[in-house]
C-alpha atoms as a PDB file:
ATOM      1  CA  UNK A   1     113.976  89.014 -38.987  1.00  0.00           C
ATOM      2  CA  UNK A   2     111.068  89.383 -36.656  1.00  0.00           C
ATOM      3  CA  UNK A   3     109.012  92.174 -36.299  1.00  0.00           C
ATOM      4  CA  UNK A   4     109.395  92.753 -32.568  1.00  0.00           C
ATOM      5  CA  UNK A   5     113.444  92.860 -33.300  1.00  0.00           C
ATOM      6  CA  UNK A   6     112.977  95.013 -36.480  1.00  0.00           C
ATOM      7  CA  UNK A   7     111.261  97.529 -34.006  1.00  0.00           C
ATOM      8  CA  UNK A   8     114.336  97.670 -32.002  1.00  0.00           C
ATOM      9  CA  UNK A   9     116.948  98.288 -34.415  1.00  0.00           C
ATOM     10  CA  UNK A  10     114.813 100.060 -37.048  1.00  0.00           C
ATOM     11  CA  UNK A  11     117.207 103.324 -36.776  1.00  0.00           C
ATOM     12  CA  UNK A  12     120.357 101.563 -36.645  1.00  0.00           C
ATOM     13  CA  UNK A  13     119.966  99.845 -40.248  1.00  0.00           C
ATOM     14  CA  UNK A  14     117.982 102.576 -41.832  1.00  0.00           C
ATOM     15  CA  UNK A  15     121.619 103.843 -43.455  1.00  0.00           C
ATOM     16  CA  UNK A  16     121.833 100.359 -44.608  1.00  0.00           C
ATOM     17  CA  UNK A  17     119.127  99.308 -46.026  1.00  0.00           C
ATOM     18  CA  UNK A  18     119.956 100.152 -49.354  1.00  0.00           C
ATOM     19  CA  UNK A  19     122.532  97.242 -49.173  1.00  0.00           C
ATOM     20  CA  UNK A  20     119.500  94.526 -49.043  1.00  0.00           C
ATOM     21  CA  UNK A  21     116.110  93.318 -48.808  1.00  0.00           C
ATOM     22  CA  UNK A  22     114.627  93.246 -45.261  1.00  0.00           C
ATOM     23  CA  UNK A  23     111.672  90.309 -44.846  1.00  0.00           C
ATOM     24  CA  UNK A  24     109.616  91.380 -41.521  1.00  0.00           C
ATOM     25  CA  UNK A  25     107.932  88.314 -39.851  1.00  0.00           C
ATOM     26  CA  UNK A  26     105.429  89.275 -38.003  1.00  0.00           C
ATOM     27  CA  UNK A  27     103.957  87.648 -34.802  1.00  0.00           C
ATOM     28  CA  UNK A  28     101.524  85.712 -36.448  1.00  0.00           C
ATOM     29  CA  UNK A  29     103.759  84.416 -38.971  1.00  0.00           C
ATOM     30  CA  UNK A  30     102.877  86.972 -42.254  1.00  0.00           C
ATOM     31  CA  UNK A  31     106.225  87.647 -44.593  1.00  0.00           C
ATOM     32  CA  UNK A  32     105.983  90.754 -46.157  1.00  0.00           C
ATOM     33  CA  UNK A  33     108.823  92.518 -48.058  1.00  0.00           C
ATOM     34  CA  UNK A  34     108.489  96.128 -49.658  1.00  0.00           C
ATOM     35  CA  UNK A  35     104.863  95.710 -49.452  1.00  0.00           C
ATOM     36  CA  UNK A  36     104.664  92.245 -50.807  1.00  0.00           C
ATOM     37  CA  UNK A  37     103.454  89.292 -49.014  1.00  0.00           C
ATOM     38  CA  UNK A  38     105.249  85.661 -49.355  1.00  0.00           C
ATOM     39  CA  UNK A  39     104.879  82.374 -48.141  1.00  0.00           C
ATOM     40  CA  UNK A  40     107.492  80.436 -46.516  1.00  0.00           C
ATOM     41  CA  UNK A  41     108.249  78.692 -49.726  1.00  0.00           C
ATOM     42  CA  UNK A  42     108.945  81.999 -51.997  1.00  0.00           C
ATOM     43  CA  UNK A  43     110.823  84.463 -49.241  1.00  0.00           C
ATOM     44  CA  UNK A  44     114.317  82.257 -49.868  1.00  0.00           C
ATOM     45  CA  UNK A  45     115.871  84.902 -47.296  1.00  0.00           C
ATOM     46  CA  UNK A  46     120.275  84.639 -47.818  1.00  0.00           C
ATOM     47  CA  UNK A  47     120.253  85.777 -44.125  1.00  0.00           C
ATOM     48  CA  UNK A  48     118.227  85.462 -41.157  1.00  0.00           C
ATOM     49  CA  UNK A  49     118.244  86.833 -37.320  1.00  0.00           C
ATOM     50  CA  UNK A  50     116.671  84.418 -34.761  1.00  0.00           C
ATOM     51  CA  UNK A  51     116.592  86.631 -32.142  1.00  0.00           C
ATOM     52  CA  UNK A  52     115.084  85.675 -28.730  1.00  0.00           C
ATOM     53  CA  UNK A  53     111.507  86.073 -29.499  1.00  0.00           C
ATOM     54  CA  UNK A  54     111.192  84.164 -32.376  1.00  0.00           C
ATOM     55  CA  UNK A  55     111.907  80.779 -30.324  1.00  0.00           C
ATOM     56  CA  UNK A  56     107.636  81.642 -29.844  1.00  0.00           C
ATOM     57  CA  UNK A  57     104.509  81.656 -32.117  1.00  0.00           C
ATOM     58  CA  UNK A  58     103.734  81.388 -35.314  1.00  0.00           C
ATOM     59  CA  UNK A  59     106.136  84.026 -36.004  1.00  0.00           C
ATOM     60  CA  UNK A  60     108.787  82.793 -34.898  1.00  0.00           C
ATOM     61  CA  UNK A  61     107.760  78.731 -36.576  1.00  0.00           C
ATOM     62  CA  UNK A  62     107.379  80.503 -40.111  1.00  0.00           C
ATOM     63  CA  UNK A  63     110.826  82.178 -39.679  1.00  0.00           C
ATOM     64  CA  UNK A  64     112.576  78.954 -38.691  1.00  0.00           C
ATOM     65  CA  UNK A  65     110.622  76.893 -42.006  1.00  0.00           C
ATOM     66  CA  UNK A  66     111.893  79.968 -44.475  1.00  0.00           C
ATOM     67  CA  UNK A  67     115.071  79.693 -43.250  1.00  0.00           C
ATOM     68  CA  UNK A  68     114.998  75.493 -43.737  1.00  0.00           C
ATOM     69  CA  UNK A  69     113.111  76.165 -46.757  1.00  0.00           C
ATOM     70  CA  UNK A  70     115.746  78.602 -48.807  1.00  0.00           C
ATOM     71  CA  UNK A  71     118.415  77.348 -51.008  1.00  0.00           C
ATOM     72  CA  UNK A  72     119.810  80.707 -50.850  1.00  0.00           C
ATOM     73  CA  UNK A  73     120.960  80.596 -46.787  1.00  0.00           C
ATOM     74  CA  UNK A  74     124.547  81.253 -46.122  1.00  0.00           C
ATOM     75  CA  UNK A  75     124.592  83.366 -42.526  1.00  0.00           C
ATOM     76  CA  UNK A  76     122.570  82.781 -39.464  1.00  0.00           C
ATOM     77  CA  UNK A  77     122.395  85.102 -36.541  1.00  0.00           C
ATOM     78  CA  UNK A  78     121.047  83.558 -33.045  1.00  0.00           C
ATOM     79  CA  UNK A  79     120.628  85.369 -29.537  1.00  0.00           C
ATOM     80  CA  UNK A  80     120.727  81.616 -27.900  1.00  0.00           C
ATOM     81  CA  UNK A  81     123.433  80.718 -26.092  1.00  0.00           C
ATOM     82  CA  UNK A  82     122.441  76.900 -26.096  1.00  0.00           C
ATOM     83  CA  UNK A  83     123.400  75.570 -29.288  1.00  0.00           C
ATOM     84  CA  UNK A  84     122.115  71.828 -28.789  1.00  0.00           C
ATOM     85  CA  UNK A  85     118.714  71.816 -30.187  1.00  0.00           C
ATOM     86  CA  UNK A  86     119.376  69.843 -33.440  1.00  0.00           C
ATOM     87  CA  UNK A  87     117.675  72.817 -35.567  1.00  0.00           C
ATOM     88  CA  UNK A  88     121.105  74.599 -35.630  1.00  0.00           C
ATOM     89  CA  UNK A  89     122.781  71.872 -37.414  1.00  0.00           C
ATOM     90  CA  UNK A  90     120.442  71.584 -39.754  1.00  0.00           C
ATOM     91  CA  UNK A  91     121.031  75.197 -40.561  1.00  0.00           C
ATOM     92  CA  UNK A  92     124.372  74.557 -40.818  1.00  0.00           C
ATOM     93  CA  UNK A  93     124.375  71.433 -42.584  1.00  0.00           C
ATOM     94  CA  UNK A  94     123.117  73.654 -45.231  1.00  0.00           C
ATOM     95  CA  UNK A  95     125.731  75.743 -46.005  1.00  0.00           C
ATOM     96  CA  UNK A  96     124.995  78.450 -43.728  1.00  0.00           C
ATOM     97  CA  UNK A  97     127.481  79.767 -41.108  1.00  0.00           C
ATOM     98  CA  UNK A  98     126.005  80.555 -37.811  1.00  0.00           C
ATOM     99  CA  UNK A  99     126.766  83.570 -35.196  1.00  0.00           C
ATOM    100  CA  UNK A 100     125.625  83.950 -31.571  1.00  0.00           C
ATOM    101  CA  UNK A 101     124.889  86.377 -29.036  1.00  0.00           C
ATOM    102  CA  UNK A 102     126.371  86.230 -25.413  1.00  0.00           C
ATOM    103  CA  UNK A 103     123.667  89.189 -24.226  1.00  0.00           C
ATOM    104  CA  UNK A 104     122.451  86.799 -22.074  1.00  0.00           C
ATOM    105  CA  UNK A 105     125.959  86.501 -20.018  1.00  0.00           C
ATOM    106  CA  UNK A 106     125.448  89.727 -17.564  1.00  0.00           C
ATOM    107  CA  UNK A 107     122.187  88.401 -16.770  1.00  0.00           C
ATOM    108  CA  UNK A 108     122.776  84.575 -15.788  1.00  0.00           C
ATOM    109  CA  UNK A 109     125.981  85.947 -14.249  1.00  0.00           C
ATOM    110  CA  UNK A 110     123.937  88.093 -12.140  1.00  0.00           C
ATOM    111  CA  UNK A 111     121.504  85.662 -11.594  1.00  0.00           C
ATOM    112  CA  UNK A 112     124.242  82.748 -10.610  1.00  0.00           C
ATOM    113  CA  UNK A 113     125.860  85.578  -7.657  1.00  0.00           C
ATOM    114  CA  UNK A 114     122.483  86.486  -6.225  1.00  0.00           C
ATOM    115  CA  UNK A 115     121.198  82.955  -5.857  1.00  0.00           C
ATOM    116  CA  UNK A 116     124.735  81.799  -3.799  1.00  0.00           C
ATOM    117  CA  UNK A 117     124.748  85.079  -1.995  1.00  0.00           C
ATOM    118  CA  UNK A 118     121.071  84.212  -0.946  1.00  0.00           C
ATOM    119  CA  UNK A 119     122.404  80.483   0.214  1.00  0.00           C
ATOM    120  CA  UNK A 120     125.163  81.397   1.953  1.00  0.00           C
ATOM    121  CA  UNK A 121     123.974  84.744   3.641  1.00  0.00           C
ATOM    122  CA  UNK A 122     121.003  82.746   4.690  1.00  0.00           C
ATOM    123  CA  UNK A 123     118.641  85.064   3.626  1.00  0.00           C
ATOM    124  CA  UNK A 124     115.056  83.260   3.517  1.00  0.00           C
ATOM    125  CA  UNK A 125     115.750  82.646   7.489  1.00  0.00           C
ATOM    126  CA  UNK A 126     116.787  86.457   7.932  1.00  0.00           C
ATOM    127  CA  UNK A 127     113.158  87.549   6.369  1.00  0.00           C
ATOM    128  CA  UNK A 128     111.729  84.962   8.623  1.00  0.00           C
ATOM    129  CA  UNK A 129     113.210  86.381  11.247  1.00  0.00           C
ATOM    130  CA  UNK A 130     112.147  89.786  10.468  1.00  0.00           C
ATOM    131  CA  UNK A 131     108.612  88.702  10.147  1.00  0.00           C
ATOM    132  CA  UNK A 132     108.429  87.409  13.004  1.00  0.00           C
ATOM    133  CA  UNK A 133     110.091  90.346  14.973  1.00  0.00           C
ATOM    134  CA  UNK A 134     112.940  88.260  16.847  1.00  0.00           C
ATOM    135  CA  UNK A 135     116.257  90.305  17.158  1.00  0.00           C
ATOM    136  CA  UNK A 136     118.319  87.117  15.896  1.00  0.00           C
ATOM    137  CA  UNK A 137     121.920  87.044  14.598  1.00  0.00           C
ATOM    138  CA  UNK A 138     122.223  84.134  12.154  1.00  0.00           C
ATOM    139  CA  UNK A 139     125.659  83.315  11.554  1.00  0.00           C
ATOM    140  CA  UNK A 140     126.685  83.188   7.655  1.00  0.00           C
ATOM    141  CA  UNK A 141     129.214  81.783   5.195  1.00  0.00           C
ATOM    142  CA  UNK A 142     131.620  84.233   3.440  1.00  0.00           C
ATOM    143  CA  UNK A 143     132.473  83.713  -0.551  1.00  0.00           C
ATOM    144  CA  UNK A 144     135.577  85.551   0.259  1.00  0.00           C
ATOM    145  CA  UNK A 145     138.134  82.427   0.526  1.00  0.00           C
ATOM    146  CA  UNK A 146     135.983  80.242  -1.350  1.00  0.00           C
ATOM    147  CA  UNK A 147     136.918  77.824  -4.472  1.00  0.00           C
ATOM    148  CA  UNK A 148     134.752  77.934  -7.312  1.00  0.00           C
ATOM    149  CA  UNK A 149     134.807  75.779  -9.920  1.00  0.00           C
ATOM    150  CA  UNK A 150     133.129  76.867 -13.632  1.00  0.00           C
ATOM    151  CA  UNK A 151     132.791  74.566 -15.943  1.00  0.00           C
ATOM    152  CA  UNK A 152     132.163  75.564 -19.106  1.00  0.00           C
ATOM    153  CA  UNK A 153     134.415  78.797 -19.274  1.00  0.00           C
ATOM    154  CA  UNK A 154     132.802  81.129 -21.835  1.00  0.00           C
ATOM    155  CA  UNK A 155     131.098  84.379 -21.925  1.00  0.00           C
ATOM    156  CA  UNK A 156     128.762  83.050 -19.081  1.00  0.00           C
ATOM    157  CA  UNK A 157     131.649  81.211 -17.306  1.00  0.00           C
ATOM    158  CA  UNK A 158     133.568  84.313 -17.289  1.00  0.00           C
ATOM    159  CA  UNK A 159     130.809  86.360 -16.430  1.00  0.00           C
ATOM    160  CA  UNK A 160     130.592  84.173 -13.057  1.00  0.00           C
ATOM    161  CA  UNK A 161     134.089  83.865 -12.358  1.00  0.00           C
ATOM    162  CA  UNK A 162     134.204  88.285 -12.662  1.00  0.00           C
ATOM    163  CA  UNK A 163     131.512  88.574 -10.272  1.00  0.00           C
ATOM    164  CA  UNK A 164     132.572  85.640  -8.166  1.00  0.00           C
ATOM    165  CA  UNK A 165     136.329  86.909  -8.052  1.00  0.00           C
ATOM    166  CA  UNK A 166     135.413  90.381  -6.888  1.00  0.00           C
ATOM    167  CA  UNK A 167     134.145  89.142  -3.533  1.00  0.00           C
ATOM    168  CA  UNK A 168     137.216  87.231  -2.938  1.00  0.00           C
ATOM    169  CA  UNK A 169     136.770  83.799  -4.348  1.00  0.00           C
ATOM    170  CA  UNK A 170     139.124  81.911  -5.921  1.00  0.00           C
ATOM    171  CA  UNK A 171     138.456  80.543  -9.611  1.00  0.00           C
ATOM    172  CA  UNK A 172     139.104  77.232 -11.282  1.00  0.00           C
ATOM    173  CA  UNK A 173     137.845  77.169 -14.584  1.00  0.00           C
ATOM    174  CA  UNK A 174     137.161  74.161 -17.039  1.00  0.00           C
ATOM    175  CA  UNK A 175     137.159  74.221 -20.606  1.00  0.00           C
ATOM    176  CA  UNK A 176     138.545  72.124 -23.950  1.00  0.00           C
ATOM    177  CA  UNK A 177     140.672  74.573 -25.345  1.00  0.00           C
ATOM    178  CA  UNK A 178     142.899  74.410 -22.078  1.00  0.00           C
ATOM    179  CA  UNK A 179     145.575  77.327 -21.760  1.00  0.00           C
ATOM    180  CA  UNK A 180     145.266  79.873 -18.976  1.00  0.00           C
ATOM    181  CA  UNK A 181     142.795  82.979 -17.998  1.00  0.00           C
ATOM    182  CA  UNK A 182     143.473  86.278 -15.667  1.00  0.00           C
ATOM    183  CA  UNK A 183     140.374  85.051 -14.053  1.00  0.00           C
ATOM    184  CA  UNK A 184     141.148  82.030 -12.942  1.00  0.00           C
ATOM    185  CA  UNK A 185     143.933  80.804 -11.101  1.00  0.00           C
ATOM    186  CA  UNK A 186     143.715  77.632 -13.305  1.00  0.00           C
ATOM    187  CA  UNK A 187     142.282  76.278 -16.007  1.00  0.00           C
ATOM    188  CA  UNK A 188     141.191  72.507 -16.018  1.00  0.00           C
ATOM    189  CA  UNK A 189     140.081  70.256 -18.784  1.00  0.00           C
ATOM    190  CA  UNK A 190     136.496  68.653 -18.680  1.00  0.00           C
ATOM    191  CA  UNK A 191     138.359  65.078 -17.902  1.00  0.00           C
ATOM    192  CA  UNK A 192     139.896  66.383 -14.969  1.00  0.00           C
ATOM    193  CA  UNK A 193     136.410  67.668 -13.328  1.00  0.00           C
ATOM    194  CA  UNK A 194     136.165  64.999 -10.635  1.00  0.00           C
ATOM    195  CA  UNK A 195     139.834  65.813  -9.591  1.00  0.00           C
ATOM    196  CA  UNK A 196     138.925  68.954  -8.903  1.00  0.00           C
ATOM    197  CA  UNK A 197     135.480  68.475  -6.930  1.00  0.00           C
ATOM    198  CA  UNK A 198     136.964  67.713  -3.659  1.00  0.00           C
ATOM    199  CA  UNK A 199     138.143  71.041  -3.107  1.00  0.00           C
ATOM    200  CA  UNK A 200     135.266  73.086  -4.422  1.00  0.00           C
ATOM    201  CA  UNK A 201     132.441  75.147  -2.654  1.00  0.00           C
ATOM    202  CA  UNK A 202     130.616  76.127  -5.524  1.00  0.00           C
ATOM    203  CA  UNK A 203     130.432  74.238  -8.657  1.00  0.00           C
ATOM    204  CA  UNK A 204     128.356  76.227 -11.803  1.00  0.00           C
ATOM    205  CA  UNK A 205     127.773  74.339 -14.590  1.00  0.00           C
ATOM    206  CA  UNK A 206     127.520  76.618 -17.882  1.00  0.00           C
ATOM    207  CA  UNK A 207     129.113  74.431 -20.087  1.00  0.00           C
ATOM    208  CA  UNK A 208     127.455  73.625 -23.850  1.00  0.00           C
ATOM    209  CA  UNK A 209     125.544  70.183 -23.808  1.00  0.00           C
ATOM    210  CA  UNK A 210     127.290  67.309 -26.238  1.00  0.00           C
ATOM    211  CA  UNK A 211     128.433  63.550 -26.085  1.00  0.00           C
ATOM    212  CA  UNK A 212     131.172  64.943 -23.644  1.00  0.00           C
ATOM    213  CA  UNK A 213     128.872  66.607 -21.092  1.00  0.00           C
ATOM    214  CA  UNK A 214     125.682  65.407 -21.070  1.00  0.00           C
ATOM    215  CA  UNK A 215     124.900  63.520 -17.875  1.00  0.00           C
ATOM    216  CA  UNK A 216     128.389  64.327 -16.435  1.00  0.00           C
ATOM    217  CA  UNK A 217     126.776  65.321 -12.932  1.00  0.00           C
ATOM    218  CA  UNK A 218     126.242  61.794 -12.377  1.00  0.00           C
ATOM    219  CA  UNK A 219     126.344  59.538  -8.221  1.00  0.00           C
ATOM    220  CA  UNK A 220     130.065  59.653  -9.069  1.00  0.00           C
ATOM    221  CA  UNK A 221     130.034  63.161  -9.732  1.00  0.00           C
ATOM    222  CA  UNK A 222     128.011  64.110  -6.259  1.00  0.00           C
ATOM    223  CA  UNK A 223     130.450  61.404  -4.588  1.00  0.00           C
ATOM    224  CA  UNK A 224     133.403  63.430  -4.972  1.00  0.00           C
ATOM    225  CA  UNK A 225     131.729  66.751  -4.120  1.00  0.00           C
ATOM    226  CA  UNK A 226     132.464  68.365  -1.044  1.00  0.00           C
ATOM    227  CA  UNK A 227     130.439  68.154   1.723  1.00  0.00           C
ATOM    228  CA  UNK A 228     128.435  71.377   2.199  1.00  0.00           C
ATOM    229  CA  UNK A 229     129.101  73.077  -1.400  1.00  0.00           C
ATOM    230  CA  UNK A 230     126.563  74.385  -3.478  1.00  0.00           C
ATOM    231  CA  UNK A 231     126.164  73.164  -7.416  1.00  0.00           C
ATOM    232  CA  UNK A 232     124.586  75.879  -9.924  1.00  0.00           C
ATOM    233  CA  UNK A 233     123.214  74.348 -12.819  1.00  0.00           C
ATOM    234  CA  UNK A 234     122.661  77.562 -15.774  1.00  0.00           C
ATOM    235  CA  UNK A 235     123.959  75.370 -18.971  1.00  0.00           C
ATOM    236  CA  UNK A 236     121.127  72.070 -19.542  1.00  0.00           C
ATOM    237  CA  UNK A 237     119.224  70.147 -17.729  1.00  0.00           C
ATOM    238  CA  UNK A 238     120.755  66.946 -19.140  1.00  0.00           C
ATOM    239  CA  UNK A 239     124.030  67.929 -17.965  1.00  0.00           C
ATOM    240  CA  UNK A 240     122.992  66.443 -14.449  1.00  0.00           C
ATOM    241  CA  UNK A 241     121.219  62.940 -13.444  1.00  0.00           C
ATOM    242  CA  UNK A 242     118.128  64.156 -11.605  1.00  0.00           C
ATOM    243  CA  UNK A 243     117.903  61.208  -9.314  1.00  0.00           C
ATOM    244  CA  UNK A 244     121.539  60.837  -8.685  1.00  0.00           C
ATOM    245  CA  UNK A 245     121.074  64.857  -7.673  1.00  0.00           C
ATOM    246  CA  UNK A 246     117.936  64.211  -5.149  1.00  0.00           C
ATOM    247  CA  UNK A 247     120.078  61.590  -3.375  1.00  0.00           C
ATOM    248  CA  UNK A 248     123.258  63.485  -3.110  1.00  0.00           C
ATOM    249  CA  UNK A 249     121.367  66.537  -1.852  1.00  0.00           C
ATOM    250  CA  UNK A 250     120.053  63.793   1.162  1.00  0.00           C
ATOM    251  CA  UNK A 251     123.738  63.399   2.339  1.00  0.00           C
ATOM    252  CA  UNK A 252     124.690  66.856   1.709  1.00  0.00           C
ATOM    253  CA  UNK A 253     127.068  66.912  -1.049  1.00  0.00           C
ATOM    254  CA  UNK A 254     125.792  69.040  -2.434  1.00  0.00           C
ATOM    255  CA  UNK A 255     124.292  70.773   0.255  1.00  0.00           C
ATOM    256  CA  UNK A 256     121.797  72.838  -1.919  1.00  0.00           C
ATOM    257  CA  UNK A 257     121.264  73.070  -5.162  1.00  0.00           C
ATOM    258  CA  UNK A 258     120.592  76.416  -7.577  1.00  0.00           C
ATOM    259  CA  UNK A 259     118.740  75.150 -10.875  1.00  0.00           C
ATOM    260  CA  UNK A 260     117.821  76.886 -14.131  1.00  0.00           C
ATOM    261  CA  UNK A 261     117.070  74.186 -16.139  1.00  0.00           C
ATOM    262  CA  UNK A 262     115.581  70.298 -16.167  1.00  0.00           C
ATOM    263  CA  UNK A 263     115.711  67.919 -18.077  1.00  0.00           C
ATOM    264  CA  UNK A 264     111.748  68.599 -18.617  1.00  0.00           C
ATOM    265  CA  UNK A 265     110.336  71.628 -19.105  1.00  0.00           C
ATOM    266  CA  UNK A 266     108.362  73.075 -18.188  1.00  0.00           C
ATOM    267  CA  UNK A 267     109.494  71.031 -14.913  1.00  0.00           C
ATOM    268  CA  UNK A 268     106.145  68.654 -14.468  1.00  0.00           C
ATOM    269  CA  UNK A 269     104.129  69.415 -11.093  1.00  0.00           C
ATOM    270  CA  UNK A 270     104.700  67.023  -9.697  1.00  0.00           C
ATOM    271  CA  UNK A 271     108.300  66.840  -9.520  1.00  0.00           C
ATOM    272  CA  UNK A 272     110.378  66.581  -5.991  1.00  0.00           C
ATOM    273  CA  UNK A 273     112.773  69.614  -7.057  1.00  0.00           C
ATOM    274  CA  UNK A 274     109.132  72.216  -6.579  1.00  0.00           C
ATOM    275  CA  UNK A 275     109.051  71.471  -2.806  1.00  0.00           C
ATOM    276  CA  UNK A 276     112.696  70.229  -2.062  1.00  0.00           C
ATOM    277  CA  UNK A 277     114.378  72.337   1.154  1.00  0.00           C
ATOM    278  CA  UNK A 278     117.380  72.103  -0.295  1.00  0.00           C
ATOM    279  CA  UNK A 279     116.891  73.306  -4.304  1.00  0.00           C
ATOM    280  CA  UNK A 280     115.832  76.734  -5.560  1.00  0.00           C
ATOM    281  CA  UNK A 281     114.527  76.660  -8.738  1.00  0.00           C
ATOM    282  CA  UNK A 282     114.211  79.172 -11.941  1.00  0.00           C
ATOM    283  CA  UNK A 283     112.343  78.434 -14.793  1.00  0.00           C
ATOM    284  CA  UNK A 284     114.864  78.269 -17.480  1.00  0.00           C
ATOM    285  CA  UNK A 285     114.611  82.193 -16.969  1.00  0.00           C
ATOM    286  CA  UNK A 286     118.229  83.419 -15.565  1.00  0.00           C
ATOM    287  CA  UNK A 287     118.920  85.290 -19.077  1.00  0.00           C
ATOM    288  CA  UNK A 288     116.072  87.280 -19.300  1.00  0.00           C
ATOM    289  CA  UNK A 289     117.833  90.827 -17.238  1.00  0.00           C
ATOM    290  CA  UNK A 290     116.542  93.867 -18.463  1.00  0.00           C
ATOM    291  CA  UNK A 291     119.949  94.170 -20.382  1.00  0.00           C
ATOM    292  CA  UNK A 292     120.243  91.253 -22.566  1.00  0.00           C
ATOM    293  CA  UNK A 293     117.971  92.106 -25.825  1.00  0.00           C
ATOM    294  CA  UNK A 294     120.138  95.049 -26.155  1.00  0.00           C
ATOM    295  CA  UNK A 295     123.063  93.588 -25.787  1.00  0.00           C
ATOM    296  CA  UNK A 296     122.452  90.721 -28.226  1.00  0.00           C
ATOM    297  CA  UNK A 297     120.657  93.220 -30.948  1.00  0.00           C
ATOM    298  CA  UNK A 298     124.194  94.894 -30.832  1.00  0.00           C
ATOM    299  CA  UNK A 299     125.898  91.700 -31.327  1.00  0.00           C
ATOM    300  CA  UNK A 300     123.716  91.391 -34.274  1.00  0.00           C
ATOM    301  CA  UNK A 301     123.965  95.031 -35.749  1.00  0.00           C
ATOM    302  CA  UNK A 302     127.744  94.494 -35.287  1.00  0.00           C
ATOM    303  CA  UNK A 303     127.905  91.301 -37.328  1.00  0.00           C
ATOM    304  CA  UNK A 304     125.778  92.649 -39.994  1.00  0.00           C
ATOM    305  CA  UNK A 305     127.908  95.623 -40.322  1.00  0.00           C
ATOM    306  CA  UNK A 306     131.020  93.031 -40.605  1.00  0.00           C
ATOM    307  CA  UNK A 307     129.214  90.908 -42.686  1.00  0.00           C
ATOM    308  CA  UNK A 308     128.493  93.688 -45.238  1.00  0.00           C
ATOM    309  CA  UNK A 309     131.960  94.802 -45.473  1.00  0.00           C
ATOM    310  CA  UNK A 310     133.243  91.159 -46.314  1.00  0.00           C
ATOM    311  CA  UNK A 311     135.121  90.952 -42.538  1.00  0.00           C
ATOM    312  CA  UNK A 312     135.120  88.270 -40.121  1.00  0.00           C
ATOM    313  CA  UNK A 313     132.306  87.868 -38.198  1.00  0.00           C
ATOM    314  CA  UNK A 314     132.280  88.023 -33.916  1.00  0.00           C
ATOM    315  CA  UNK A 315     130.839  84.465 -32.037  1.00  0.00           C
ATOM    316  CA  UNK A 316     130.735  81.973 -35.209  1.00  0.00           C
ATOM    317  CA  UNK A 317     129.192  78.649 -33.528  1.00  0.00           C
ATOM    318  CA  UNK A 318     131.965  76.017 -32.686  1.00  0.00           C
ATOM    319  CA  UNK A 319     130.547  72.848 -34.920  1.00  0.00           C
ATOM    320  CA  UNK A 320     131.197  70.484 -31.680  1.00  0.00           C
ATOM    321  CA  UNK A 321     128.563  72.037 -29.397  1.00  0.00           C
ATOM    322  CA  UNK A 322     125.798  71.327 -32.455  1.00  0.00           C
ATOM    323  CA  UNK A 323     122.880  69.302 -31.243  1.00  0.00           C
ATOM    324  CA  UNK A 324     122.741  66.180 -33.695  1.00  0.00           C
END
């Protein structure tokens, strides 16, 4: 594990560590274990923990290669919730089973409600307003009453559709497995997405990116949107057709446009989406709430704890949302 996560959990596995080895990486990529130094080549670690800084750095590169590098690798714990860079199935291809963390779901959730509630409470205007001392009452849009439609229905999904629900909206969730959920008044499956456009105000997309999804916000997609809704886009930037998005948002369907990720990024400077009226943009940052590293650490602590005592592990990666 890294250092900086080792740090944070130090006194929960202290009354473990007589049940393994722990190999610290530190930031600038050094191995040690019980005083010893290694090499990528020689630490052969049986488990690893990528948690969310060691997607940075030499650190986190030389944890990544040791993991690659060791025949020994048969559990792999991530804090991403994105499973479709094609390093994953390389893990797995190995032999390795692989775990994530949903920490991040509070925060995008969060992140998802205060960006629409911004929109549709017209907010920016309000401050201008404010600024320029003019008593004004600006008229707004209420969620209460409104569709939404989630697709991609996991812990971020559901995370929406809680916060989303509690100020009246209704819920339509999509997702493969199908079946029913007490937040939603239906679930859809992903081929029945444009059916479902029409009717819907706001449309998140938190869904995993594979052959299925990628590029499903395509012209046909914006065509059957509903004039005046709002698409959130928290899953990958390749889920959407950027230049099928810019002209949709020019005949207002969508209306406006909440984006966490691109299919570049950083997102280049000089891209239309910096200055676009209609488009607010965060950079591929919506998960990073002051929660979320504790949340995923416990995920891990709990999996180690289950992994120890022979049980079933929580959040084992579905093999169809592997990047390959």
């Amino acid at each position: 594990m890294s250092e900086p996560a080792y740090q944070r959990v130090a006194a929960a596995i202290e009354p473990m560590k007589d049940r393994f080895e722990l190999a610290i990486v530190d930031t600038d990529g050094k191995i040690t274990c019980d005083g010893a130094t290694l090499d990528v080549d020689s630490a052969q670690p049986d488990w690893g923990w990528l948690s969310g800084e060691a997607s940075f750095g030499p650190g986190g590169r030389n944890l990544f290669v040791a993991l690659l590098k060791s025949p020994n690798l048969s559990w792999v714990h991530t804090g991403a919730a994105g499973l479709d860079n094609p390093i994953w199935a390389q893990l797995v291809d190995k032999g390795a089973t692989l775990t994530t963390g949903h920490g991040q779901a509070i925060s995008i959730a969060e992140y998802v409600m205060g960006e629409v509630i911004s929109h549709f409470q017209r907010l920016p205007e309000r401050r201008a307003e404010q600024a320029a001392h003019r008593w004004t009452r600006l008229p707004f849009r209420e969620i209460a009453g409104m569709r939404w439609l989630i697709v991609g229905f996991g812990a971020i999904g559901q995370g929406v559709a809680e916060r989303a629900k509690g100020f009246g909206a209704e819920i339509v969730g999509v997702r493969r497995s199908g079946g029913s959920h007490p937040l939603a008044s239906r679930i859809a499956a992903l081929d029945q997405v444009r059916d479902e456009l029409p009717e819907a105000d706001v449309v998140v997309l938190s869904t995993p990116l594979n052959d299925a999804t990628r590029n499903m916000a395509d012209a046909g997609f914006f065509a059957a949107m509903k004039p005046g809704s709002v698409l959130v886009n928290v899953g990958r930037g390749d889920l959407v057709v950027e230049p099928a998005l810019l002209a949709a948002l020019e005949g207002g369907a969508p209306d406006y446009a909440i984006l966490d990720v691109f299919h570049t990024e950083p997102l280049p400077a000089d891209s239309p989406f910096w200055d676009h009226p209609k488009v607010a943009i965060c950079p591929h940052g919506s998960f990073n709430g002051s929660g979320q590293a504790a949340r995923n650490d416990a995920i891990f602590l709990e999996n180690l704890h289950r992994r120890l005592a022979g049980e079933p592990m929580i959040y084992e990666a579905d093999p169809r949302d592997l990047g390959r």
